[in-house]
N, C-alpha and C. Protein backbone atom coordinates (compact mmCIF):
# COMPACT_ATOMS: atom_id res chain seq x y z
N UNK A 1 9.61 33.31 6.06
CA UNK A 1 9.37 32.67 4.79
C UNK A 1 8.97 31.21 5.05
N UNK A 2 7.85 31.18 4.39
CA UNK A 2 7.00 29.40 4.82
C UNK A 2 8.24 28.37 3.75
N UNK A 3 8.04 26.96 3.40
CA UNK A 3 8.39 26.59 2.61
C UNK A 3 8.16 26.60 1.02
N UNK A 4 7.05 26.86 1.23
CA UNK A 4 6.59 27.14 -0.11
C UNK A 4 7.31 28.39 -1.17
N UNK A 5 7.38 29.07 0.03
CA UNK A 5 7.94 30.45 -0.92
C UNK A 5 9.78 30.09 -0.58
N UNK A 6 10.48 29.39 -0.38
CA UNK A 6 11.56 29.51 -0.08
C UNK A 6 12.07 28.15 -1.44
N UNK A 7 10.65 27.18 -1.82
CA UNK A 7 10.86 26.49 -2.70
C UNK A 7 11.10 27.25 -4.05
N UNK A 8 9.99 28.11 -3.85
CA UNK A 8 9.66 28.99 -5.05
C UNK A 8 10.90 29.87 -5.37
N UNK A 9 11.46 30.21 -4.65
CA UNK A 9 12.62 31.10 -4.50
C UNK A 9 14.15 30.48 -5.24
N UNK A 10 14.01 29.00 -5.16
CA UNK A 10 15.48 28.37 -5.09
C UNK A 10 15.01 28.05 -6.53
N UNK A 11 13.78 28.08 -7.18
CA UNK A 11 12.98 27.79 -8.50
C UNK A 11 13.08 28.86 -9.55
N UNK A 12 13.16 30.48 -8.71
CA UNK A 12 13.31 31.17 -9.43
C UNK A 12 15.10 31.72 -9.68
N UNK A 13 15.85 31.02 -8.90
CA UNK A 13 17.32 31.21 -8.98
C UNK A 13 18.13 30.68 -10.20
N UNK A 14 17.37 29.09 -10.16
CA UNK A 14 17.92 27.58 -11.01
C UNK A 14 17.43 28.04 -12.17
N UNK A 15 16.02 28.64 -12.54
CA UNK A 15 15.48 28.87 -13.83
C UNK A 15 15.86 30.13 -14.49
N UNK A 16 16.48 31.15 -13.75
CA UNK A 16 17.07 31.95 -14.25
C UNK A 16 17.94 31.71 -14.79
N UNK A 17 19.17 30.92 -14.41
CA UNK A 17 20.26 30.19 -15.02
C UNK A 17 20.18 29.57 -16.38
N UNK A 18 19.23 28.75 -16.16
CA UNK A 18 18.86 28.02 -17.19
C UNK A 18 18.13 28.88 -17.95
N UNK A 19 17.77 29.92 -18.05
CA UNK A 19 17.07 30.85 -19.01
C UNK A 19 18.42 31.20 -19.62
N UNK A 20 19.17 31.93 -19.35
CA UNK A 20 20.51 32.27 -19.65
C UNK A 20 21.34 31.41 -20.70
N UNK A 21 21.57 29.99 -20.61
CA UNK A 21 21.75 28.95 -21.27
C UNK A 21 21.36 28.63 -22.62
N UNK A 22 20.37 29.01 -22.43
CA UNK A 22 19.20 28.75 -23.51
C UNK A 22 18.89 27.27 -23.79
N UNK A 23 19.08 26.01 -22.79
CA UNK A 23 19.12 25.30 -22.82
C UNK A 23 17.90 24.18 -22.91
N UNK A 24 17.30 23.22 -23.31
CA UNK A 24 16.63 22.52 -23.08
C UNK A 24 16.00 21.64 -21.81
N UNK A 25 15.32 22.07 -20.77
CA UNK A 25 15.64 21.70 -20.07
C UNK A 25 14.18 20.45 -19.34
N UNK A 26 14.31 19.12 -18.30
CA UNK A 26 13.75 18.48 -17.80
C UNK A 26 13.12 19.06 -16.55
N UNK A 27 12.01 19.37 -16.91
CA UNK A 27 11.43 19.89 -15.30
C UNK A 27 10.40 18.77 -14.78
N UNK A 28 10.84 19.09 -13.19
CA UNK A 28 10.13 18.40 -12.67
C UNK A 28 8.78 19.05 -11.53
N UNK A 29 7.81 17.92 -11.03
CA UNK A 29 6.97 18.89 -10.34
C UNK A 29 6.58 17.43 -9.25
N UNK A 30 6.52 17.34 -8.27
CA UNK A 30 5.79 16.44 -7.29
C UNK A 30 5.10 17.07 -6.34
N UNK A 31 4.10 15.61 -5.86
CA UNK A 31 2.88 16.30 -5.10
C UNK A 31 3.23 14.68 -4.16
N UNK A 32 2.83 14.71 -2.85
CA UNK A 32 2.47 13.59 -2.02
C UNK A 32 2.49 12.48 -3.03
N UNK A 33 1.46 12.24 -4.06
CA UNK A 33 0.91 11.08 -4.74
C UNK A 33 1.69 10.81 -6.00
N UNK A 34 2.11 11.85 -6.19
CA UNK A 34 2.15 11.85 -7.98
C UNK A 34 3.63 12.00 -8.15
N UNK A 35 4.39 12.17 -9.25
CA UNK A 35 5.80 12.99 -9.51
C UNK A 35 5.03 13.03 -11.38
N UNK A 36 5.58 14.83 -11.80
CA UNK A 36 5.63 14.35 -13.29
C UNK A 36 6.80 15.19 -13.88
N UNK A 37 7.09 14.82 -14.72
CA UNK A 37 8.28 15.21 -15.35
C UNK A 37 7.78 15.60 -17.09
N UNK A 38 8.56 16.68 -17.19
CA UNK A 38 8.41 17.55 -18.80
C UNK A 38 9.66 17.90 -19.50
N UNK A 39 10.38 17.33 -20.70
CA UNK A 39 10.75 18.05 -21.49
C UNK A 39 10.22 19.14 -21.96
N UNK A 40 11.13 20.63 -21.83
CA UNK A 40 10.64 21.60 -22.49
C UNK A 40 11.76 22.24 -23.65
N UNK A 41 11.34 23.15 -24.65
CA UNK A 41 12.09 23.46 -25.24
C UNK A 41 13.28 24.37 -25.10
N UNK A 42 14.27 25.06 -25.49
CA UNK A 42 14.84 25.71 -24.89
C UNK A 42 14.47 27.79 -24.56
N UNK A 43 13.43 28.13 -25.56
CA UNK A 43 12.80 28.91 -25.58
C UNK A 43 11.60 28.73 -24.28
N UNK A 44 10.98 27.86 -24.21
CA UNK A 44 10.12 27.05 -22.93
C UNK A 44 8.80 28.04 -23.79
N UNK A 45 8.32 27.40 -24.60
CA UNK A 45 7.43 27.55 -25.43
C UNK A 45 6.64 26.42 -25.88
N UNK A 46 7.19 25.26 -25.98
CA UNK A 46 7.12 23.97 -26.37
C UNK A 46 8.04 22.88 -25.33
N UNK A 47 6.47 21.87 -25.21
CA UNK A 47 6.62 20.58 -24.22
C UNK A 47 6.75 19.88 -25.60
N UNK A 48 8.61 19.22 -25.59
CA UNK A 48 8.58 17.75 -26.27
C UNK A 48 8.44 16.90 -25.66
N UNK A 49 8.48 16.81 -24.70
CA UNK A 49 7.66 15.20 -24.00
C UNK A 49 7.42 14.93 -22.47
N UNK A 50 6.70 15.17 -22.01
CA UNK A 50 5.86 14.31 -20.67
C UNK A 50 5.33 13.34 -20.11
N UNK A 51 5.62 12.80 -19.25
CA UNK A 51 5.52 11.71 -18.09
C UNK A 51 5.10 12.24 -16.95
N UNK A 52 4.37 11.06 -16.62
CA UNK A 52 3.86 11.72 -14.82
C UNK A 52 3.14 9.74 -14.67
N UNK A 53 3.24 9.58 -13.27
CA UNK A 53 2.24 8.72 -12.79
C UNK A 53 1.09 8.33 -13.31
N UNK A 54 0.16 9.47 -13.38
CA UNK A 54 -1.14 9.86 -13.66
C UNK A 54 -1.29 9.07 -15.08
N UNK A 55 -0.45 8.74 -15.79
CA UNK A 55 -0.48 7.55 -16.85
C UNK A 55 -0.73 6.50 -16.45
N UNK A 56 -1.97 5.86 -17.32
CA UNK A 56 -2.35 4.26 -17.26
C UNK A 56 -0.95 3.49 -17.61
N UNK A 57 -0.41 3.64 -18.60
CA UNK A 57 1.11 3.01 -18.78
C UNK A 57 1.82 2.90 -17.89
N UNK A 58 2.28 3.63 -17.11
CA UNK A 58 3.37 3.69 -16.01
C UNK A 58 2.09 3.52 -14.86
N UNK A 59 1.33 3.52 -14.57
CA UNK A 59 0.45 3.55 -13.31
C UNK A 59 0.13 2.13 -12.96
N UNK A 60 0.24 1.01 -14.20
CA UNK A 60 -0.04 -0.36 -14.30
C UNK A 60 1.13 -0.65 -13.97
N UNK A 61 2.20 -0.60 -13.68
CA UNK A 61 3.32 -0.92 -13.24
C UNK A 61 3.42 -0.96 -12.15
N UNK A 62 3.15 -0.12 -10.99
CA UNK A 62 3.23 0.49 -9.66
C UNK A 62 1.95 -0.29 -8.76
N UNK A 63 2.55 -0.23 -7.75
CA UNK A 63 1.61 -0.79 -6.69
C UNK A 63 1.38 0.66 -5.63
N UNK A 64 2.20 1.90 -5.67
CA UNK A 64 1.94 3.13 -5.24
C UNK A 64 2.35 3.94 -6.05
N UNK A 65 2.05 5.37 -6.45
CA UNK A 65 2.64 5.96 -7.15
C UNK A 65 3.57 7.42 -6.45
N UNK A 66 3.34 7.67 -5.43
CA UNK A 66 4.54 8.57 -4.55
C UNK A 66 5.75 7.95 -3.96
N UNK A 67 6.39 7.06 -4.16
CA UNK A 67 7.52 6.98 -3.92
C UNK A 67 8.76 6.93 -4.96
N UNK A 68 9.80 6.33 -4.56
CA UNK A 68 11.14 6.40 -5.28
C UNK A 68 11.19 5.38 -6.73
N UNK A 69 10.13 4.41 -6.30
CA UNK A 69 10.15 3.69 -7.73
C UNK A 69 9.01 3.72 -8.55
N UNK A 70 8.27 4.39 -8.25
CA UNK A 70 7.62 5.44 -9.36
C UNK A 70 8.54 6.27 -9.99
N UNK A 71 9.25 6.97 -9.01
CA UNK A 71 9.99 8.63 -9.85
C UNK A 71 10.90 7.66 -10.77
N UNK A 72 11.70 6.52 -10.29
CA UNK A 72 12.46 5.35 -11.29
C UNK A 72 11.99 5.66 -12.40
N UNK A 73 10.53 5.20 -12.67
CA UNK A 73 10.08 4.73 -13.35
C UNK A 73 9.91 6.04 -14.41
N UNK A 74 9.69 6.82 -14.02
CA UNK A 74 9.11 8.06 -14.49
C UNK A 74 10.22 8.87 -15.34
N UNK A 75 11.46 8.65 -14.65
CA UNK A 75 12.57 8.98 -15.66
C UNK A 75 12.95 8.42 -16.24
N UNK A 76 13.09 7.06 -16.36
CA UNK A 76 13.40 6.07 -17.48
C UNK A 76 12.31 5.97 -18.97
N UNK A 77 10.77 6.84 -18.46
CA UNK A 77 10.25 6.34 -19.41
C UNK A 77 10.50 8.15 -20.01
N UNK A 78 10.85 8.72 -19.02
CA UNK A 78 10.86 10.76 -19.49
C UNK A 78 12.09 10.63 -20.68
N UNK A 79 13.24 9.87 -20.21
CA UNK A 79 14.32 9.77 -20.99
C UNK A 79 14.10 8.95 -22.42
N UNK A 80 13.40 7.89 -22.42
CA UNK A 80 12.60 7.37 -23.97
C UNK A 80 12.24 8.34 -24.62
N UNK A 81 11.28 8.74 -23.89
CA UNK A 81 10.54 9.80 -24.70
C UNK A 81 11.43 11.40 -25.20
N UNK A 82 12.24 11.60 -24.64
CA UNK A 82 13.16 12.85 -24.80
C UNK A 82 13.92 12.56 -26.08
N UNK A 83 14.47 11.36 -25.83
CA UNK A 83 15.46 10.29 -27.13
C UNK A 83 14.71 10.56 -28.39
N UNK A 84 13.25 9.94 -28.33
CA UNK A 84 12.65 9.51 -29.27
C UNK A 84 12.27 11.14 -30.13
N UNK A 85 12.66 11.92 -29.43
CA UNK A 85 12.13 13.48 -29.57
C UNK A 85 12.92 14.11 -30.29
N UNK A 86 14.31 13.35 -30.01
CA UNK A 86 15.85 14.23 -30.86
C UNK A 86 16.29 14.84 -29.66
N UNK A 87 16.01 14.63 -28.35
CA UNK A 87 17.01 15.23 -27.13
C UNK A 87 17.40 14.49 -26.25
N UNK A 88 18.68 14.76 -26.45
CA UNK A 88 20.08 13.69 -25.50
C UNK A 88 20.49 14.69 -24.52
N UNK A 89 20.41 15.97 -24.71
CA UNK A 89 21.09 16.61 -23.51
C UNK A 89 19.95 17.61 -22.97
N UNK A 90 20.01 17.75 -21.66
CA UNK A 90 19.05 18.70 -20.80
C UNK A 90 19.73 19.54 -19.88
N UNK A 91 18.74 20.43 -19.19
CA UNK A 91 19.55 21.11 -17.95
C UNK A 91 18.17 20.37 -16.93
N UNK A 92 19.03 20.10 -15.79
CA UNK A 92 17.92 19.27 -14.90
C UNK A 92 17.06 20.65 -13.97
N UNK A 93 15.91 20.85 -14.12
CA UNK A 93 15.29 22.36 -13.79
C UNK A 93 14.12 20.94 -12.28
N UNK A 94 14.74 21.51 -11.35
CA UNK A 94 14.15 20.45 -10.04
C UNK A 94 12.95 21.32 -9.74
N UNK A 95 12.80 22.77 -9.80
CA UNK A 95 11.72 23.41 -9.33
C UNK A 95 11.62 23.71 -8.07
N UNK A 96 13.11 23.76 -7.48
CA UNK A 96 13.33 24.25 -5.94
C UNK A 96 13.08 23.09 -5.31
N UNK A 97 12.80 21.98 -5.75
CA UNK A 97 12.71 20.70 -4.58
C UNK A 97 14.19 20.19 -4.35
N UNK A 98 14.42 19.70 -3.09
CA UNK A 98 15.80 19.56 -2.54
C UNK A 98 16.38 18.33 -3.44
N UNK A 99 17.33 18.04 -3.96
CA UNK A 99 18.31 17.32 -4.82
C UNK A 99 18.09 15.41 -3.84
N UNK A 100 17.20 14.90 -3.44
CA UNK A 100 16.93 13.73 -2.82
C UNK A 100 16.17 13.19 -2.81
N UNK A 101 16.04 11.53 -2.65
CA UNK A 101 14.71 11.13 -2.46
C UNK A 101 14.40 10.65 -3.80
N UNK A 102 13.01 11.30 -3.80
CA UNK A 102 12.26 10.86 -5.57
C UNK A 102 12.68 11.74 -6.28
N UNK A 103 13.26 12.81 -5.99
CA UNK A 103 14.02 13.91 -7.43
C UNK A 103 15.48 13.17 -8.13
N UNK A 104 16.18 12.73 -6.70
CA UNK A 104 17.15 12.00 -7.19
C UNK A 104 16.99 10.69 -7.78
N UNK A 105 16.18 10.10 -7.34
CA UNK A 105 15.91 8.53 -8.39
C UNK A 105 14.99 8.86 -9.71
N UNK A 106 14.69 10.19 -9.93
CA UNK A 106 13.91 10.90 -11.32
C UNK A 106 15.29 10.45 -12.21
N UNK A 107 16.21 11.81 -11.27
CA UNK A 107 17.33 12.22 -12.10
C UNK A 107 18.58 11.30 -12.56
N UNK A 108 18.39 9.88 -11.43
CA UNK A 108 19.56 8.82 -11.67
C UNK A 108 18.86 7.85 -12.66
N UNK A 109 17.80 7.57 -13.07
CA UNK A 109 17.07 7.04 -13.81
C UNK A 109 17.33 7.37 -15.04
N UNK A 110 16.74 8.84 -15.06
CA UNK A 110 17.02 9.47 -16.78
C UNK A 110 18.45 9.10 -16.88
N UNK A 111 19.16 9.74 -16.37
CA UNK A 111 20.70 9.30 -16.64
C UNK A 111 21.01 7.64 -17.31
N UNK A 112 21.00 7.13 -16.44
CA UNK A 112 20.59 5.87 -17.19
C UNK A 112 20.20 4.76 -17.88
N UNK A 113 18.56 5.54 -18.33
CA UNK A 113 18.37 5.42 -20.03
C UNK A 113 19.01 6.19 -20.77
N UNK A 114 19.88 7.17 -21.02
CA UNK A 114 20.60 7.90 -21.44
C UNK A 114 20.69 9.13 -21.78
N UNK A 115 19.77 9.97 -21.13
CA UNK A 115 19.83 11.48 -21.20
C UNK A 115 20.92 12.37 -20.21
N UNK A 116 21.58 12.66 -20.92
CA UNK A 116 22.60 13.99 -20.49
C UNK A 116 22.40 15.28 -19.83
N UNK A 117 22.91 15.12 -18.58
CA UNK A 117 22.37 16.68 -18.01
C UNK A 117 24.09 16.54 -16.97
């Protein structure tokens, strides 16, 4: 099993769970360059709110956009936008990427503008 499919695997474990829940949950997705982050609904039918790099807003901020203070950045502005949406609580859905790094400064960020997971 390459990494890819062993990511995919730990993606389809976490989201099963969280299917179960029926919960609202923050997913995330990164690439080398980028990190973006999605509120989805708890049905996962409906995106209430998205962030990613790839925004002129958050992209004017940054002097790179693949590292740890981008993903900062990216959950502090994911968590505004979740607030501003009517959602305070999430299930954190990582997408099989390992719990470190830029997932964890996503996830200590949101926390800190004040979204609940």
């Amino acid at each position: 099993m390459d990494k890819k499919q062993s990511r995919m695997k730990r993606a389809l474990k976490l989201r099963s769970k969280i299917k179960k829940l029926s919960a609202t949950r923050l997913s995330i997705h990164k690439t080398p360059q980028h990190i973006y982050a999605q509120v989805i609904s708890g049905d996962g039918t409906t995106t209430l709110a998205s962030v990613s790099t790839t925004q002129a807003e958050i992209k004017a901020n940054l002097k790179y956009t693949g590292n740890i203070i981008a993903a900062a950045e990216v959950g502090k502005f994911i968590a505004q936008k979740a607030i501003a949406a009517g959602v305070t609580e999430v299930a954190f859905d990582r997408s099989g990427f390992k719990y470190h790094g830029r997932v964890k400064a996503l996830a200590d960020a949101a926390r800190e503008a004040g979204l609940k997971f």
